[in-house]
Protein backbone atom coordinates (compact mmCIF):
# COMPACT_ATOMS: atom_id res chain seq x y z
CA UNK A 1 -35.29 116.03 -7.51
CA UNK A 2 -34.71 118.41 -10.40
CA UNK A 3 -34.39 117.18 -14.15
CA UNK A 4 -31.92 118.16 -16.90
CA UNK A 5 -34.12 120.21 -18.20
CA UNK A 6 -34.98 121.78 -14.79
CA UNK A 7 -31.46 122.69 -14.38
CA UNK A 8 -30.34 123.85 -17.25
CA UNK A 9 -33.52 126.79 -16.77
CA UNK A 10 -32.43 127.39 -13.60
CA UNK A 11 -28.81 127.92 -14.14
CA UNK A 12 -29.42 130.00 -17.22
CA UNK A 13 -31.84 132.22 -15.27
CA UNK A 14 -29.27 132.69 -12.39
CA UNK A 15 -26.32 133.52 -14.98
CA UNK A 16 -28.27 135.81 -16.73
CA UNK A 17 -29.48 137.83 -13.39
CA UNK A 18 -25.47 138.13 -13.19
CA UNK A 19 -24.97 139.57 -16.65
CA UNK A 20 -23.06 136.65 -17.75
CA UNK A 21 -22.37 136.37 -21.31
CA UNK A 22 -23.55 133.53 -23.21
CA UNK A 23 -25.42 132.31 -20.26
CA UNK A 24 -26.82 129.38 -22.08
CA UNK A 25 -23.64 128.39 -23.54
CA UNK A 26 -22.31 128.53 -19.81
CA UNK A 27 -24.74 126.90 -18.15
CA UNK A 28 -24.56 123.82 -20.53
CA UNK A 29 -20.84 123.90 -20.27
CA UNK A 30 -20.93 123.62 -16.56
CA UNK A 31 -24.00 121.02 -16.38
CA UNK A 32 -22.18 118.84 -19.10
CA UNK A 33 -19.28 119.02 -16.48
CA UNK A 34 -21.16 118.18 -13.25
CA UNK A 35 -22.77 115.31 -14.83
CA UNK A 36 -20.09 114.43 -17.47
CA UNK A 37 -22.03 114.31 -20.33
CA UNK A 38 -21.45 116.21 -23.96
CA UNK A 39 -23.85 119.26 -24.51
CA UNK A 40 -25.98 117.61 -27.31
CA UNK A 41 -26.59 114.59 -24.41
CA UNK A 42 -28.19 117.12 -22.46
CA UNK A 43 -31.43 117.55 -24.81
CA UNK A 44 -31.38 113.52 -25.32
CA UNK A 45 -32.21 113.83 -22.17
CA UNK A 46 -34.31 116.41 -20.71
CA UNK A 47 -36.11 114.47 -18.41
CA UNK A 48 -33.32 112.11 -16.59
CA UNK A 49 -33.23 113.27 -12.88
CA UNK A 50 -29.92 114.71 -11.52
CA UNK A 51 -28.99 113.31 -8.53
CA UNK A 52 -28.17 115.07 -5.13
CA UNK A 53 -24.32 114.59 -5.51
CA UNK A 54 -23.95 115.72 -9.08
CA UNK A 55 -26.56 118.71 -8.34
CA UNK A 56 -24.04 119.63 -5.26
CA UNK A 57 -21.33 119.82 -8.10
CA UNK A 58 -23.50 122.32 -10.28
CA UNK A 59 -24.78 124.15 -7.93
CA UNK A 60 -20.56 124.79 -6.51
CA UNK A 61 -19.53 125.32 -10.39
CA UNK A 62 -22.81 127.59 -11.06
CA UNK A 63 -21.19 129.82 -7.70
CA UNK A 64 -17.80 129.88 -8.87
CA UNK A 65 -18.83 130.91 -12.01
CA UNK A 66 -21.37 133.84 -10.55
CA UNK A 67 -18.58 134.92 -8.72
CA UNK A 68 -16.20 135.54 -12.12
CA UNK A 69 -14.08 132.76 -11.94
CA UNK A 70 -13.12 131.68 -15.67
CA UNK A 71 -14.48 128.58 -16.83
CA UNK A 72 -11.06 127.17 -17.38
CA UNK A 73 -10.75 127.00 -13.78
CA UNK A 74 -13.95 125.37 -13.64
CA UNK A 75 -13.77 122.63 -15.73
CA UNK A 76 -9.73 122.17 -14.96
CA UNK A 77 -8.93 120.56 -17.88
CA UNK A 78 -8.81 121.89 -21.36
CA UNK A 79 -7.91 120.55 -25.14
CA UNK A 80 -5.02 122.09 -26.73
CA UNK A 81 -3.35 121.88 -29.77
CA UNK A 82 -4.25 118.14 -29.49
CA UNK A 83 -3.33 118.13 -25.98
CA UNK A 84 -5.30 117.51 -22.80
CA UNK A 85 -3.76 120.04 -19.95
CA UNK A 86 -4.85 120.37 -16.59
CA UNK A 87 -5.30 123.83 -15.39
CA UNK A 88 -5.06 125.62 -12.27
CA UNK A 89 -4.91 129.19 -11.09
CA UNK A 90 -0.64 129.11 -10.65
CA UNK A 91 -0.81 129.79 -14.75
CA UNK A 92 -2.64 131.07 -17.13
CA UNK A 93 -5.32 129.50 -18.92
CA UNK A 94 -4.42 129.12 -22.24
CA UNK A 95 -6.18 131.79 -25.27
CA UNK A 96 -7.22 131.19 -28.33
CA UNK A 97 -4.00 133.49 -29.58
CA UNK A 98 -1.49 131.33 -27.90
CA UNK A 99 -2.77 128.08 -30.41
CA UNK A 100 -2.33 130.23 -33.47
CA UNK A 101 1.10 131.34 -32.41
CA UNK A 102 1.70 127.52 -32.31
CA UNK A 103 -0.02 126.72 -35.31
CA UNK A 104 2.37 129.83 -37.18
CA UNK A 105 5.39 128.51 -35.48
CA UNK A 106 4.81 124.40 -36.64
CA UNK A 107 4.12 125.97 -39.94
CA UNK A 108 7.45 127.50 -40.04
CA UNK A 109 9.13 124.56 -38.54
CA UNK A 110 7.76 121.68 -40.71
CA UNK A 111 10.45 122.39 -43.59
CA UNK A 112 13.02 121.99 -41.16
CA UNK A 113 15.18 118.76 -40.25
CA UNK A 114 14.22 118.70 -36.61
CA UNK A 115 15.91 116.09 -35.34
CA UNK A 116 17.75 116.42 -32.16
CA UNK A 117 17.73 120.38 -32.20
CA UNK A 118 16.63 122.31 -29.21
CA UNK A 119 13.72 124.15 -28.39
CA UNK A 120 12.83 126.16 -25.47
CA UNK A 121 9.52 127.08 -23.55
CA UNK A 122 10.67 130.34 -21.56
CA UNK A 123 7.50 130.95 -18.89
CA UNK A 124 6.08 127.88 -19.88
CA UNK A 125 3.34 128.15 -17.49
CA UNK A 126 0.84 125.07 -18.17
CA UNK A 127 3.37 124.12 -20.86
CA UNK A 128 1.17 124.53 -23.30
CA UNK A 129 2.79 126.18 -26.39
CA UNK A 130 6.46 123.97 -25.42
CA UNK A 131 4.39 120.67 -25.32
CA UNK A 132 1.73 121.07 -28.32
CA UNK A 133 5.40 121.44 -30.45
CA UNK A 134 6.74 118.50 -28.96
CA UNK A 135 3.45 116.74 -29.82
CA UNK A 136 3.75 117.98 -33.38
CA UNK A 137 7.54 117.12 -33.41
CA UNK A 138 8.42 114.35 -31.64
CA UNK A 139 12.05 113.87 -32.63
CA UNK A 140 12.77 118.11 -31.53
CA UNK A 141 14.05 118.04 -28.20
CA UNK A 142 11.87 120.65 -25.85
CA UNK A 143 12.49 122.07 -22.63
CA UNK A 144 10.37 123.67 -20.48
CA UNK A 145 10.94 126.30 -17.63
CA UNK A 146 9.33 128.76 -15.50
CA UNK A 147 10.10 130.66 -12.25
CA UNK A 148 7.21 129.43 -10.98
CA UNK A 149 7.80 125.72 -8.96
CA UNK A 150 4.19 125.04 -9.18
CA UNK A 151 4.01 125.87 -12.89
CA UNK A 152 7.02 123.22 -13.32
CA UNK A 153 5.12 121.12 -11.45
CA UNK A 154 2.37 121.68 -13.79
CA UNK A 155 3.62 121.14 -16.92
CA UNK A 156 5.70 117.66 -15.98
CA UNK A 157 2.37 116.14 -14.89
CA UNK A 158 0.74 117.95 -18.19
CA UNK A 159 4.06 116.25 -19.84
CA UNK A 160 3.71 112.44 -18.36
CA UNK A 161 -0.43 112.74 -18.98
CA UNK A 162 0.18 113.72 -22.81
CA UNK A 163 3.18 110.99 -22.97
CA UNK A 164 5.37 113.53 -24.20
CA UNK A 165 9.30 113.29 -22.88
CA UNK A 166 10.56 116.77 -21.75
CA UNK A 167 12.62 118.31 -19.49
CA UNK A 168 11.23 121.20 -17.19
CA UNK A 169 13.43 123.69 -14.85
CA UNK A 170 12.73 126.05 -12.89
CA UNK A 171 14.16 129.64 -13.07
CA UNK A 172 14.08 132.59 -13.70
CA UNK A 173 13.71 133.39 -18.05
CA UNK A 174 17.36 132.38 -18.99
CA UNK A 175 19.13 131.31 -15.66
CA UNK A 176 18.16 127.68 -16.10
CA UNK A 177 20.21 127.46 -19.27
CA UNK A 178 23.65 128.59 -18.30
CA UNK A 179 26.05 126.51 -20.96
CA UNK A 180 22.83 125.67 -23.02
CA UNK A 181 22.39 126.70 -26.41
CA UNK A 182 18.83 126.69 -28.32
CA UNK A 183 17.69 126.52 -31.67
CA UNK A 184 14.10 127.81 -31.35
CA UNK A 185 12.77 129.49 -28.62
CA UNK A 186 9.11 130.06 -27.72
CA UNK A 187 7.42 132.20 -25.26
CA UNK A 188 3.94 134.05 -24.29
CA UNK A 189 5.77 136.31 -21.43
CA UNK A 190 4.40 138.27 -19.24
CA UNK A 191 3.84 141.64 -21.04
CA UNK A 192 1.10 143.99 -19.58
CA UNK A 193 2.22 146.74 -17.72
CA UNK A 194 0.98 147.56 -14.42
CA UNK A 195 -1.17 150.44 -14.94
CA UNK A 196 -3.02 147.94 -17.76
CA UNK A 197 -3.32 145.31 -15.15
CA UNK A 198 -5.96 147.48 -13.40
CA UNK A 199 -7.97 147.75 -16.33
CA UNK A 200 -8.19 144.25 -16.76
CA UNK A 201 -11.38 142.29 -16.89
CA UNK A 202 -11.92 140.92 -12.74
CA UNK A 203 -12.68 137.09 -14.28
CA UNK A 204 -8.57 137.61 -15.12
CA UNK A 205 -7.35 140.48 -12.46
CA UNK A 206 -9.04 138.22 -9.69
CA UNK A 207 -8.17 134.83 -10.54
CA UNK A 208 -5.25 134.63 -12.47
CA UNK A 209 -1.74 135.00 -11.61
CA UNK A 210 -0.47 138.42 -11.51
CA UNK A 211 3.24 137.15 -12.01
CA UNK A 212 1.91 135.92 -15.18
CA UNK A 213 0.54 138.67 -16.28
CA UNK A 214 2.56 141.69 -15.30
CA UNK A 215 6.13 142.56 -16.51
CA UNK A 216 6.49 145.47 -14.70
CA UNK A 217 6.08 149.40 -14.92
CA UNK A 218 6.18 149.19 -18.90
CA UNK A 219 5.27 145.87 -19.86
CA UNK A 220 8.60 145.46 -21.95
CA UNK A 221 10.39 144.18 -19.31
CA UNK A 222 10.44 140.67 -20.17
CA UNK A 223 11.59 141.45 -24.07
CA UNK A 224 14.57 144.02 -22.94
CA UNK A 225 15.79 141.35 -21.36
CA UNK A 226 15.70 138.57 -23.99
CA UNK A 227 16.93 141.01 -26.72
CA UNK A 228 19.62 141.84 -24.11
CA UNK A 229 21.07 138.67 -23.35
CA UNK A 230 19.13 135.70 -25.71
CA UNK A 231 22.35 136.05 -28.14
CA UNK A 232 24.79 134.13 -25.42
CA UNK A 233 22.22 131.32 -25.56
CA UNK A 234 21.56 130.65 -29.50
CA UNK A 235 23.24 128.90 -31.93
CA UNK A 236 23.79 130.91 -35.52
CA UNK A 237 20.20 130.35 -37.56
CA UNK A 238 18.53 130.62 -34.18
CA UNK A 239 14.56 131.36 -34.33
CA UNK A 240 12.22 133.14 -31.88
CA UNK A 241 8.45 133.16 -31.32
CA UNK A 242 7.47 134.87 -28.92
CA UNK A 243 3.69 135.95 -28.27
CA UNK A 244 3.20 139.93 -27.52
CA UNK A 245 0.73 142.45 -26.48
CA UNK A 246 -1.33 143.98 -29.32
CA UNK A 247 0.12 147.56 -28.73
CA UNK A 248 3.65 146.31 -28.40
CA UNK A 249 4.29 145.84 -32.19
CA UNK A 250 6.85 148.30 -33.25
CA UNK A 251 8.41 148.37 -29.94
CA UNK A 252 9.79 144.91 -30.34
CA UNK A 253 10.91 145.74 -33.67
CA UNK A 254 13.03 148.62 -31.52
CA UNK A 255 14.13 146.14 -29.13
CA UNK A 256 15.32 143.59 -31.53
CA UNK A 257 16.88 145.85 -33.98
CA UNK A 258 20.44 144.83 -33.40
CA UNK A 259 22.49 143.34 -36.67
CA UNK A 260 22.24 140.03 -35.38
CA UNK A 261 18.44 139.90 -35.17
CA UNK A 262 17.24 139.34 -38.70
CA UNK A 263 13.78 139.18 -40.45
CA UNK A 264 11.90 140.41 -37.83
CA UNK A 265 8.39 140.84 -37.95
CA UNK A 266 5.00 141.17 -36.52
CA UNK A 267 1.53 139.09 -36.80
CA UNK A 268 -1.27 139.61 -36.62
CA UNK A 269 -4.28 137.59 -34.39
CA UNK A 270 -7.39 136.58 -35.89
CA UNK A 271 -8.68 139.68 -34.81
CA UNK A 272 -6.20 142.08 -36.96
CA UNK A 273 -4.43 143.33 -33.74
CA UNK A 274 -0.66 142.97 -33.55
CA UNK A 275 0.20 139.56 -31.19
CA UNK A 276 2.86 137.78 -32.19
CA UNK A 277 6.94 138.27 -32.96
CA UNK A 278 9.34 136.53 -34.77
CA UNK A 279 13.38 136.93 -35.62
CA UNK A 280 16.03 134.94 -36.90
CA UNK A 281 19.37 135.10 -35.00
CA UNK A 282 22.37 135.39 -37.16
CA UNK A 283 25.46 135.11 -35.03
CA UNK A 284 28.26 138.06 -35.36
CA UNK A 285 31.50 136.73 -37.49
């Protein structure tokens, strides 16, 4: 019977024969799951023995792992925006840029009287950015939606386990909202084109879902069609967030250059690259 200590030296050496990065970070992460303790427990106790059931759990994460699969996947759960989501591989594990394009968009929102206005979640996947706002701002009213049935199934159990009250449809983008009119809408779309999909990193081109991912031949796809039609479905004062790839900058500022699309502008991820877009609808008198 192996200890903690045994284990944690065993799974580091196998992660690091795979070129793993951060392969002790990893390996504690995925012992700390199998035996459902916090990382800091796990030097409290280097020399409690792991029992046969919770080393056939490590040794299964440890594989899936070796084999590329993100730890998201692993661990199945994950804390966002003060938010506990269950994950699976029908959407995409939410990134580190999606939380600051909610953090940007409560900042912007917090002056406003909130109240009973709508706000949408267009590919909502997990729910993730539609229900971290809806935590923030209880009294906004927030709708989810995704083509996707299993991501709609997603997010209303991610919904009922965060006690959050929102509607979900499925659809594709707009369809869901014929006769609907929003006041905010949100949305990390798919934007990479195909030929980027193949340079991908495998942990995402293997296990995540390609629908999510890919817009099509130019990666624009998605935004054409919300600058196309979005104006039939917002009420004057409208505002958009929408998260973007970091090449995809001035193109959206192309896109949305129509009159009724005001103050529109780009930021910037932690990084410096271009990520997010944002516009203020104006409606035509």
């Amino acid at each position: 019977m192996r200890t903690i200590e045994q284990l944690l030296r065993y799974s580091r050496k196998r992660l690091e024969e795979k070129h793993i990065e951060r392969s002790r970070q990893v390996a504690e992460d995925i012992i700390s799951e199998a035996l459902r303790l916090p990382r800091l427990a796990l030097y409290l106790n280097f020399d409690q023995a792991v029992d046969s059931a919770e080393l056939r759990i490590c040794m299964r994460l440890l594989d899936r792992k070796m084999q590329g699969e993100p730890l998201g996947y692993l661990y199945r759960y994950i804390d966002f925006f003060h938010c506990c989501l269950e994950i699976n591989s029908h959407a995409l594990i939410p990134r580190q840029e999606t939380e600051i394009l909610l953090q940007n968009i409560c900042a912007d929102l917090r002056e406003h009287d909130l109240a009973g206005k709508e706000a949408w979640d267009l590919c909502s996947g997990s729910g993730c950015l539609g229900l971290g706002l809806k935590k923030r701002f209880p009294t906004l009213n927030v709708t989810l939606s995704d083509i996707s049935s299993e991501c709609v199934e997603l997010g209303m159990k991610n919904a009922e386990r965060n006690h959050l009250e929102v509607k979900c449809y499925q659809g594709d983008l707009l369809a869901p909202f014929e006769g609907k009119k929003a006041h905010f809408v949100i949305s990390n779309p798919p934007y990479i084109s195909e030929e980027e999909y193949d340079l991908l990193q495998p942990s995402v081109r293997n296990f995540e879902p390609k629908t999510a991912l890919v817009s099509g031949a130019t990666g624009l796809e998605f935004y054409q069609r919300l600058a196309e039609y979005l104006p039939g479905y917002l009420h004057d004062g409208a505002l958009l967030f929408f998260e973007i790839g970091d090449t995809q900058g001035e193109l959206l500022l192309e896109l949305f250059s129509a009159s009724y699309y005001k103050d529109t502008k780009i930021g910037k991820d932690w990084a410096g690259h271009d990520r997010f877009f944002y516009a203020k609808y104006e409606a035509p008198c």
